[in-house]
Protein backbone atom coordinates (compact mmCIF):
# COMPACT_ATOMS: atom_id res chain seq x y z
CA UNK A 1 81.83 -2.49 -53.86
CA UNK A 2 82.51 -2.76 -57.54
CA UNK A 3 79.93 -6.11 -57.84
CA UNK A 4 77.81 -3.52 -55.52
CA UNK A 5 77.55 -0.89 -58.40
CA UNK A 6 77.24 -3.30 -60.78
CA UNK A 7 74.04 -4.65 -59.14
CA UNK A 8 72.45 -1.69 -58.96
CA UNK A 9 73.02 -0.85 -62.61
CA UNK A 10 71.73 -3.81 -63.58
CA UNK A 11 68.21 -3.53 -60.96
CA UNK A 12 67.86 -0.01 -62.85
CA UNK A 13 68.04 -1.55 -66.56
CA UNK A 14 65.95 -4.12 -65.81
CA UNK A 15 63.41 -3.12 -63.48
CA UNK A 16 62.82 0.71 -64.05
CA UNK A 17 61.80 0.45 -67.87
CA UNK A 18 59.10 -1.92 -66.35
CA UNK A 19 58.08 0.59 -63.43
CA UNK A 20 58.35 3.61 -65.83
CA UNK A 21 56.50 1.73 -68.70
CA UNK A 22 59.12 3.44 -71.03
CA UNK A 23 57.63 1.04 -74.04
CA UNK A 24 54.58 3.89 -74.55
CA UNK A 25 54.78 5.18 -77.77
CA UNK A 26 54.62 9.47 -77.91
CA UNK A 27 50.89 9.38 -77.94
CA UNK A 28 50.61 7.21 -74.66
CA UNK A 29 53.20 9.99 -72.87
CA UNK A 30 51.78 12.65 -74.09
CA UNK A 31 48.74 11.18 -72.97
CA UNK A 32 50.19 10.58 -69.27
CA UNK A 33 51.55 13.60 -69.30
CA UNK A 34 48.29 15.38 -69.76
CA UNK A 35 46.96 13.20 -66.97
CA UNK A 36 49.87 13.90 -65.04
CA UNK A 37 49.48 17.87 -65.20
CA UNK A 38 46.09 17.97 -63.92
CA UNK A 39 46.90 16.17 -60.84
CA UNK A 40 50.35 17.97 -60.29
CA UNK A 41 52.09 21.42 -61.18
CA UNK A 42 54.26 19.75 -64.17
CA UNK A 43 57.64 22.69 -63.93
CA UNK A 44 60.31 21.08 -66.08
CA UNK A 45 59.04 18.03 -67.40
CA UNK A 46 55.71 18.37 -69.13
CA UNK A 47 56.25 15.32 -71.25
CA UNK A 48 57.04 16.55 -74.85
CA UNK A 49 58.73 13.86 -77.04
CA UNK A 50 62.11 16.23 -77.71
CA UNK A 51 64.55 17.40 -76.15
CA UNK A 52 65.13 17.08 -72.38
CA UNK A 53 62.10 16.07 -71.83
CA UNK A 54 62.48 13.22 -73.83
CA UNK A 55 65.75 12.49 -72.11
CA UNK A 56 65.17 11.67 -68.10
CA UNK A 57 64.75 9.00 -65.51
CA UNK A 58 67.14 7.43 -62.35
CA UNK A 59 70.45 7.14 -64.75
CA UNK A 60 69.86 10.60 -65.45
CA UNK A 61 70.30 11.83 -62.01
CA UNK A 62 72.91 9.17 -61.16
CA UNK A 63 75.06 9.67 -64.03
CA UNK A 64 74.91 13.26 -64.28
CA UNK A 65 74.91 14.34 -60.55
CA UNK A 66 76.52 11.34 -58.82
CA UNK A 67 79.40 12.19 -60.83
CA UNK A 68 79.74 15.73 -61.86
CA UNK A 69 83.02 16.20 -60.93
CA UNK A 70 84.14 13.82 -63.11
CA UNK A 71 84.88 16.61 -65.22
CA UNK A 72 87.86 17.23 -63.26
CA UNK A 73 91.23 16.64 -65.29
CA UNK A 74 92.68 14.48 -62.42
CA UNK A 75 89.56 12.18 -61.66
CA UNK A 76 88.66 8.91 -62.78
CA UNK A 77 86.15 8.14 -65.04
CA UNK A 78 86.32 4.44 -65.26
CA UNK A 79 83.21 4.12 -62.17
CA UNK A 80 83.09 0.30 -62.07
CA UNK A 81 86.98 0.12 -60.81
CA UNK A 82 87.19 3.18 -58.86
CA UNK A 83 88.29 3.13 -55.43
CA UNK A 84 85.53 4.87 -54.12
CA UNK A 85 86.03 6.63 -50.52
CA UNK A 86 82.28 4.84 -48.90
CA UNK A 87 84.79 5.17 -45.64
CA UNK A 88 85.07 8.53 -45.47
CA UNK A 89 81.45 9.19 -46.34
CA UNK A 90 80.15 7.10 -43.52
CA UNK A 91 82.63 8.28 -41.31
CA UNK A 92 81.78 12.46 -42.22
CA UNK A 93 78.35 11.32 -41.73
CA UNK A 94 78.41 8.85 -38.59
CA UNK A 95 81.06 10.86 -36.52
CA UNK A 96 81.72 14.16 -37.99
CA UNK A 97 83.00 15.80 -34.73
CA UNK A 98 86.74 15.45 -35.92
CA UNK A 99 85.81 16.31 -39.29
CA UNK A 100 84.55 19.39 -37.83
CA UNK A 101 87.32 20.15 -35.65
CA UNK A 102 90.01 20.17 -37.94
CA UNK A 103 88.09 22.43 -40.46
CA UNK A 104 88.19 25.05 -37.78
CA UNK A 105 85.14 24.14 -35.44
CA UNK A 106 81.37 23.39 -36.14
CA UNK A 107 81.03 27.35 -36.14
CA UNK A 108 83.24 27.93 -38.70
CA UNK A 109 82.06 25.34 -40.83
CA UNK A 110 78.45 26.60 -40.68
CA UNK A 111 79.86 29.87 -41.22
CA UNK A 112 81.56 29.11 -44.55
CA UNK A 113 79.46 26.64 -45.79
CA UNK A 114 75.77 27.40 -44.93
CA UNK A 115 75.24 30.93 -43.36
CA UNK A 116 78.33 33.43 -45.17
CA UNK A 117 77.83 36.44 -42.80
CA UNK A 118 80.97 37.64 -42.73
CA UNK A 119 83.13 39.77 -45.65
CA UNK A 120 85.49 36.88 -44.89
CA UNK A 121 83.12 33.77 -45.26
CA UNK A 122 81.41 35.94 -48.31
CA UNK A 123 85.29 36.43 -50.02
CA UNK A 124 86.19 32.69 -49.65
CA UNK A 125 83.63 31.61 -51.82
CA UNK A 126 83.30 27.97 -50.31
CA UNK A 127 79.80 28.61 -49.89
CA UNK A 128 78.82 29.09 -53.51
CA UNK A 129 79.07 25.64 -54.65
CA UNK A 130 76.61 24.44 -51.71
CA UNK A 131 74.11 27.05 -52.92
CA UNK A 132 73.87 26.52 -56.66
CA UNK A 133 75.64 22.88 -56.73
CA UNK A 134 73.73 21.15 -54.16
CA UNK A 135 70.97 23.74 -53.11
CA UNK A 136 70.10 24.88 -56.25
CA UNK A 137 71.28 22.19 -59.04
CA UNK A 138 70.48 19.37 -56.32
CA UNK A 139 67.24 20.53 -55.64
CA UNK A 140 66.04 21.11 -58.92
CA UNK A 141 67.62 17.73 -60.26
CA UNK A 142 65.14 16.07 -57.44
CA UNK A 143 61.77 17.73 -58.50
CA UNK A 144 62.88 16.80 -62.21
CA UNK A 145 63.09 13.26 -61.49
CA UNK A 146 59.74 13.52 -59.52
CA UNK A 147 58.05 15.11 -62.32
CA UNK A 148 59.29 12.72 -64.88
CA UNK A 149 58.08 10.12 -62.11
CA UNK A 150 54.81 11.62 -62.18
CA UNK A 151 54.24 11.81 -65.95
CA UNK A 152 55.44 8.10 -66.47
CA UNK A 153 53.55 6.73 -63.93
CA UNK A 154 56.41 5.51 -62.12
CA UNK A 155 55.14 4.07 -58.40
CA UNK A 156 55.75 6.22 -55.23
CA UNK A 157 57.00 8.82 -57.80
CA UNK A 158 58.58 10.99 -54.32
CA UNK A 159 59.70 8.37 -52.59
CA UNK A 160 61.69 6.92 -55.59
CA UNK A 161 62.77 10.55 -56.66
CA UNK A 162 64.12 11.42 -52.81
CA UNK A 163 65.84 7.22 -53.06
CA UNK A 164 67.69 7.99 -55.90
CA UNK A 165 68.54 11.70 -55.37
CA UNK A 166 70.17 11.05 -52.09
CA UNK A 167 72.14 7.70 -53.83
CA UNK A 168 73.90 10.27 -56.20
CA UNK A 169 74.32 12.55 -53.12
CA UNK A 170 75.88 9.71 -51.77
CA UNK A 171 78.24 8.43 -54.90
CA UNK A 172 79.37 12.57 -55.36
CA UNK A 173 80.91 12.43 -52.29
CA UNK A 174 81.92 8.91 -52.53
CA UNK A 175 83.69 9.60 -55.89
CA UNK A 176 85.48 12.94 -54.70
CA UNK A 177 86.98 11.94 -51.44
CA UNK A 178 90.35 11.34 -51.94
CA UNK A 179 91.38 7.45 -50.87
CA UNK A 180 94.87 8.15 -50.59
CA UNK A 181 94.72 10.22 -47.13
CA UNK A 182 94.10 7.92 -44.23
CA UNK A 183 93.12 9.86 -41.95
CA UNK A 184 90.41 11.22 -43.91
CA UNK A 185 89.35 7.58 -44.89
CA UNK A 186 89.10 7.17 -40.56
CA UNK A 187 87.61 10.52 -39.84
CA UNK A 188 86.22 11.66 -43.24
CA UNK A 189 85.71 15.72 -43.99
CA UNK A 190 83.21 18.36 -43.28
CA UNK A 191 82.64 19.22 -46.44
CA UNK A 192 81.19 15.95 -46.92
CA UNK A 193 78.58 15.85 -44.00
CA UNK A 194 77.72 19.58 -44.89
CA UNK A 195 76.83 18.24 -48.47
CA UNK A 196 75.04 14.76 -47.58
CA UNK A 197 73.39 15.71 -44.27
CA UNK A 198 72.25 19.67 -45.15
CA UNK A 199 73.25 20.99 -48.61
CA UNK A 200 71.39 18.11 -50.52
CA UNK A 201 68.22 17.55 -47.85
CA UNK A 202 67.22 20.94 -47.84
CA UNK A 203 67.48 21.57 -51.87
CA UNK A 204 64.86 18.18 -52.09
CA UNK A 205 62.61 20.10 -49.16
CA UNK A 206 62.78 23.70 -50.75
CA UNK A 207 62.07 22.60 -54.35
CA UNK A 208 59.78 19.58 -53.30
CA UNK A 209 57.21 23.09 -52.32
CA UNK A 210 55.38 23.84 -55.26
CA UNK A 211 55.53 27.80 -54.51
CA UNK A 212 59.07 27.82 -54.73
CA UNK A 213 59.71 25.27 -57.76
CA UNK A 214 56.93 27.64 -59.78
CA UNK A 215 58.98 30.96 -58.42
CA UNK A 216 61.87 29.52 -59.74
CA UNK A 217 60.48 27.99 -63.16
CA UNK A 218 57.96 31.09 -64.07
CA UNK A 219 59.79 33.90 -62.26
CA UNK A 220 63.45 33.51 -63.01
CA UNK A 221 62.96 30.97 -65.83
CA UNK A 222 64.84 27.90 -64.44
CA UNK A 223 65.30 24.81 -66.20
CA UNK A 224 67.79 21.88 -65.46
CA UNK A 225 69.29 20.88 -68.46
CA UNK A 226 71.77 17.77 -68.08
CA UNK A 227 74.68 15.94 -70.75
CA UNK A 228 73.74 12.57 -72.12
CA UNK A 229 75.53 10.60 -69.89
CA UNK A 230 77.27 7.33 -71.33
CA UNK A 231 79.45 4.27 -70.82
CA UNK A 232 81.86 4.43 -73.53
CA UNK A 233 84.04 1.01 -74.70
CA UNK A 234 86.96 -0.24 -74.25
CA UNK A 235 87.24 0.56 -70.61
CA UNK A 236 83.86 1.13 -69.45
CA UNK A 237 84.37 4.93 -69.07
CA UNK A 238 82.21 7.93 -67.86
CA UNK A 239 81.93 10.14 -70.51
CA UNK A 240 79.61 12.85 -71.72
CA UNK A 241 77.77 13.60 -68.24
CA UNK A 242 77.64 16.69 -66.18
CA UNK A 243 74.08 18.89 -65.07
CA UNK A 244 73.46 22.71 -65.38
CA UNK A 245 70.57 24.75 -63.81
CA UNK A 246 69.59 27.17 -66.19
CA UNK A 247 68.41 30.59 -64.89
CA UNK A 248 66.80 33.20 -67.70
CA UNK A 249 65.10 35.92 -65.42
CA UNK A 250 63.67 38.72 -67.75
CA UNK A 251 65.28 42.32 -68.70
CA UNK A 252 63.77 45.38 -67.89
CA UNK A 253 64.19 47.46 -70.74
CA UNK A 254 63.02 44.87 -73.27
CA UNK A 255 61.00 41.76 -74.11
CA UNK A 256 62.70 39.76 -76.71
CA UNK A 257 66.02 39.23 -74.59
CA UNK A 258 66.58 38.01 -71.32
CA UNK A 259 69.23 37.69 -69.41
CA UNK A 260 71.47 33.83 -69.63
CA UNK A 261 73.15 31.98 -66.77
CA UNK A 262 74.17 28.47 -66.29
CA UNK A 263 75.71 27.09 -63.04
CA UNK A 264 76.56 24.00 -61.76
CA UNK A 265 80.50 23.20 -61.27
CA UNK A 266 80.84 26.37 -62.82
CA UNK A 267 78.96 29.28 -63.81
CA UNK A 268 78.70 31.05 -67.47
CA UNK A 269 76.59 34.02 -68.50
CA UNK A 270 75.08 35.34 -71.56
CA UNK A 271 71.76 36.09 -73.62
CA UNK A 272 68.44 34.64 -74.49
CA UNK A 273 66.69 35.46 -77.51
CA UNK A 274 64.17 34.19 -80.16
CA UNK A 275 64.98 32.77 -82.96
CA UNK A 276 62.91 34.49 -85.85
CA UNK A 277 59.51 35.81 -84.43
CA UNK A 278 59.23 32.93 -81.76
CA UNK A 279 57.62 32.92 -78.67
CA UNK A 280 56.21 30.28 -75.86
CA UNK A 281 57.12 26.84 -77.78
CA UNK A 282 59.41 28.56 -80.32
CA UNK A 283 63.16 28.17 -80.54
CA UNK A 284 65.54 30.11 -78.35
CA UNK A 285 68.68 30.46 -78.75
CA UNK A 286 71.20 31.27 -75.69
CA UNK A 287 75.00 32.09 -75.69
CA UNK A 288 76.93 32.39 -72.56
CA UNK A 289 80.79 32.76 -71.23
CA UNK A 290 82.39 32.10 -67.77
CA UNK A 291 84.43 29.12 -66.21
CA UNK A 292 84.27 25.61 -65.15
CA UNK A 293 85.78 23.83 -62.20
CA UNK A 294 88.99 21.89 -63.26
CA UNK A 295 90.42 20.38 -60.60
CA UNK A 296 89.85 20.20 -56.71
CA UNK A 297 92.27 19.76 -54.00
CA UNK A 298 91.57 19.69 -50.03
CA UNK A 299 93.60 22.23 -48.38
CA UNK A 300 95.94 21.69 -44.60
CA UNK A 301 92.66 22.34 -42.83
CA UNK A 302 90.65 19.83 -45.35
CA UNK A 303 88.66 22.36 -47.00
CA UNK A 304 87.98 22.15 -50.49
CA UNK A 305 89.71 24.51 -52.90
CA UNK A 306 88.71 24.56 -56.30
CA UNK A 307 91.21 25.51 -59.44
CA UNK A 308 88.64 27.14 -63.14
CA UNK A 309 89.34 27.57 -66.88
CA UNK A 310 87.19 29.54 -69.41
CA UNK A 311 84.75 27.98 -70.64
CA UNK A 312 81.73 28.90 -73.65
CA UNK A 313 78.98 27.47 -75.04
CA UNK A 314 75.49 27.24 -77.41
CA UNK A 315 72.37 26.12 -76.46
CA UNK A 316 68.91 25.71 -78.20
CA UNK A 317 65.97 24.92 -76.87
CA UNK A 318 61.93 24.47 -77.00
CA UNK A 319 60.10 26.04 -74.55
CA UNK A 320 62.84 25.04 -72.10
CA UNK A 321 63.53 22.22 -73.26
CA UNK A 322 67.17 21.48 -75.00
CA UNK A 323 67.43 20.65 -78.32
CA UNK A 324 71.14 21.05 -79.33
CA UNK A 325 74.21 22.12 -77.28
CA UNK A 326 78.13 22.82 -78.29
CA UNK A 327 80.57 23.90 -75.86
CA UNK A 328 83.84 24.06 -74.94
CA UNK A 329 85.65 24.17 -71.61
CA UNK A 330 89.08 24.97 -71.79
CA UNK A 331 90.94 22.58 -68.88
CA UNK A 332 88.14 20.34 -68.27
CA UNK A 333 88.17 16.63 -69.19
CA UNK A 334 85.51 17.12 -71.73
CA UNK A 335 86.70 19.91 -74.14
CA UNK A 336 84.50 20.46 -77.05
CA UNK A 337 81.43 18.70 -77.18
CA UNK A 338 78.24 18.32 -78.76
CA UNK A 339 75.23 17.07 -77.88
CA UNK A 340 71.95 16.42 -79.91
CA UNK A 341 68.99 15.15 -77.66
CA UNK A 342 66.30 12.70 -78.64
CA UNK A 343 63.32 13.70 -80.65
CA UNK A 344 65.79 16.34 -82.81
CA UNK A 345 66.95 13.97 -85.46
CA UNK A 346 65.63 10.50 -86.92
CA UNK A 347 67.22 7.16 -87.78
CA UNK A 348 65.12 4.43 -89.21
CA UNK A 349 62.18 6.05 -88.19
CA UNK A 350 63.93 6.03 -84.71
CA UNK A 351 64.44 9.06 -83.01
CA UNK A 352 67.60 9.13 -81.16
CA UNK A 353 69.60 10.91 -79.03
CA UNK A 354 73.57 12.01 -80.31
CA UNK A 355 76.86 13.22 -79.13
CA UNK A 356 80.48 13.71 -79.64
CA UNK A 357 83.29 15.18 -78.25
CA UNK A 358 87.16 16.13 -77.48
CA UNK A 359 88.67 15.30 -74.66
CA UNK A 360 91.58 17.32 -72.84
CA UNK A 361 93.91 15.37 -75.20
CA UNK A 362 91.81 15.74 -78.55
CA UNK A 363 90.70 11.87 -78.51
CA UNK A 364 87.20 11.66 -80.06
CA UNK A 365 83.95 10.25 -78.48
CA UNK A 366 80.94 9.16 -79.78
CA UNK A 367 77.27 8.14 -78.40
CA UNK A 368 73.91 7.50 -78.35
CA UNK A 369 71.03 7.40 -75.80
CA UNK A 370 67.01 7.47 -76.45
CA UNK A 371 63.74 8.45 -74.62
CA UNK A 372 63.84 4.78 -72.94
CA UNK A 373 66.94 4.50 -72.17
CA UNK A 374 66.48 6.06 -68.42
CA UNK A 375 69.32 8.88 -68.75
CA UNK A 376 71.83 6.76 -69.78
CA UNK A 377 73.79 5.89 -73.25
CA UNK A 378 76.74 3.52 -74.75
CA UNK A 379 79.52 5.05 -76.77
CA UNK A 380 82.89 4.51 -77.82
CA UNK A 381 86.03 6.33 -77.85
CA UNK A 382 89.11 6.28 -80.10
C-alpha cells in the first residue's frame, strides 16, 4: 500500500501540472479565469495571483483533508509508512451491518450522526463534526477544487474534483482507524460508513448547486481557507496541513464589522474588520478564539470521542482570499505557526509561498510551496 501511495503521488506531480497547464504566467490565469467566470459562477476561486487563490489544486485537497487529523498529538505523520486501516474502510463500507450493531443499531446511528432530534443526540455532540467537518468543510473543499478546475482548464473539471474529493474521503478514514483493534480491522466502524457513504456525498451534492454555494459565499461570507501542506525531510513527514471553512455573516447594528468563525476539527470565533478605509478587494483583518481537536479515541460502543485545547489565531486576507495567518493551538501537534501564501512576498522575482512553525515539543519547521506546485510543498524540520 505504501508503493500504492507513492504511485499516486508521483501520477499527480507529473501528470496534473500538464492537465492544469500550471506553466501560465499571471496574465494567462487571469486570463482563464475571466473566461472561466463567464461560463461558471466562480465562489472561492476567481483566479487572483495571491493568496489562496494562488495556492490550490488535487494535493491541496489530499493533503489538507485526507489528513486533517493529523493534527492529533498521538497520530502519525510520516504517510508513506503508515499502517493505514484500508481494512476497516472497506469493511464499514462493504458490510456495515455489524458496524452498525455494535454502535447501538442503524437507528441510533442515524440518530447521532445525521438527524440529532433528540436533547440527547443534540447534547452528545457527535453530530457536529459530520455537519461542519464533512458537510460543510467537505463540501466546500469539493466546489473549490472544481472551481480551480474550471479556471485552469483542467479536463472533466467535476469529474476530477468528485475523483479526488472522495480519495481524501477515503485516506481520512483510512488514516484514523485505529489498526491495532482487530475486530474493527474485520468489521470496521459506523462512523466510518456514515462519513464515506453520506457525510462526504451529500456535502459534494449540496455545494455542487450553485444556489447554495452562492448562499453560502455571498450570504454568510464563506471561504475555505487551507495550511500549506508539506513533506518535510528527514523522515518524509506531514507537516503544516489542516483546512478551515471560514464563515463571516454580517452584524446588524453595523457595517464595518462582521461577525468571525472558523471550523473544521475545531471551531474558533471572533471579528472581521477593515483594515484602514478598505472595502471589496481591501485587506481584512480577522481575530478569533475557541478550541481544536487534540486527540480522538473510539469509545466501548466504537463511537468516536474527541478530547480539545484552546486554541487562537490571525488571519489576513484579500477579498477572501488569505494572505498571512499565525496561530497557535495549545495541545495540537502543530503549535504556533505561520503561514505566508504565494503572491505575498518575492524571491528572485519569484513569488513564493512560506511557513514555519512549533511543534508540541518546540522543534522548528520550515517550508515552501508556489502557485504550481498543486497544494503541496517540501520543508525541513530540525
Amino acid at each position: 500500500m505504501k508503493k500504492w501511495i507513492f504511485g499516486l503521488w508521483v501520477w499527480l506531480v507529473i501528470a496534473a501540472p500538464t492537465a492544469a497547464q500550471v506553466g501560465a504566467d499571471s496574465l494567462l490565469v487571469a486570463d482563464s479565469a475571466a473566461t472561466a467566470n463567464r461560463r461558471y459562477n466562480l465562489y472561492f476561486v476567481k483566479g487572483r495571483s495571491y493568496g489562496t487563490d494562488a495556492y490550490g489544486g488535487p494535493f491541496d485537497v489530499i493533503l489538507n483533508k485526507g489528513f486533517a487529523v493529523s493534527q492529533w498529538q498521538d497520530q502519525d505523520r510520516h504517510i508513506f509508512s503508515y499502517p493505514y486501516g484500508w481494512n476497516a474502510v472497506w469493511a464499514s463500507i462493504t458490510k456495515p451491518g455489524p458496524a452498525m450493531e455494535r454502535a447501538g443499531g442503524w437507528a441510533t446511528v442515524f440518530k447521532y450522526h445525521l438527524l440529532p432530534l433528540g436533547w440527547d443526540e443534540l447534547k452528545a455532540g457527535q453530530w457536529m463534526p459530520n455537519y461542519f467537518g464533512h458537510i460543510l468543510e467537505g463540501g466546500l473543499a469539493y466546489r473549490r477544487l472544481l472551481e480551480w478546475n474550471r479556471v485552469n482548464n483542467v479536463p472533466f473539471p467535476t469529474l476530477t474534483a468528485l475523483f479526488v474529493t472522495q480519495l481524501a474521503a477515503t485516506i481520512n478514514e483510512a488514516y484514523e482507524t485505529p489498526v491495532a483493534d482487530p475486530w474493527v480491522q474485520e468489521n470496521g466502524t459506523a462512523g466510518a460508513f456514515m462519513d464515506w457513504a453520506i457525510h462526504d456525498p451529500l456535502g459534494m451534492l449540496l455545494m455542487h448547486q450553485d444556489p447554495i454555494a452562492g448562499f453560502f459565499a455571498n450570504k454568510l461570507g464563506a471561504v475555505v481557507w487551507p495550511r500549506q501542506a508539506s513533506i518535510t525531510f528527514p523522515g518524509g513527514r506531514l507537516t503544516n496541513n489542516g483546512e478551515a471553512v471560514i464563515l463571516r455573516p454580517k452584524l446588524w447594528f453595523t457595517d464595518d464589522f462582521r461577525f468571525f468563525f472558523r471550523g473544521g476539527v475545531g471551531a474558533e470565533g471572533g471579528i472581521s474588520f477593515p483594515l484602514g478605509q478598505g472595502r471589496g478587494d481591501g485587506l481584512t483583518i480577522n481575530v478569533g478564539a475557541g478550541a481544536n481537536s487534540s486527540g480522538r479515541k473510539l469509545n466501548v460502543e466504537h463511537i468516536e470521542e474527541a478530547t480539545f485545547g484552546f486554541s487562537s489565531g490571525l488571519w489576513i486576507d484579500r477579498g477572501g482570499s488569505l494572505l498571512f495567518s499565525a496561530t497557535w493551538d495549545h495541545k495540537t501537534d502543530r503549535r504556533l505557526a505561520i503561514d505566508v501564501f504565494p503572491g505575498v512576498i518575492s524571491i528572485a522575482g519569484s513569488t513564493i509561498g512560506t511557513w514555519f512553525q512549533f511543534d508540541q515539543n518546540w522543534a522548528p519547521y520550515f517550508g515552501i510551496t508556489g502557485r504550481r506546485t498543486l497544494g503541496a510543498g517540501i520543508g525541513v524540520g530540525f
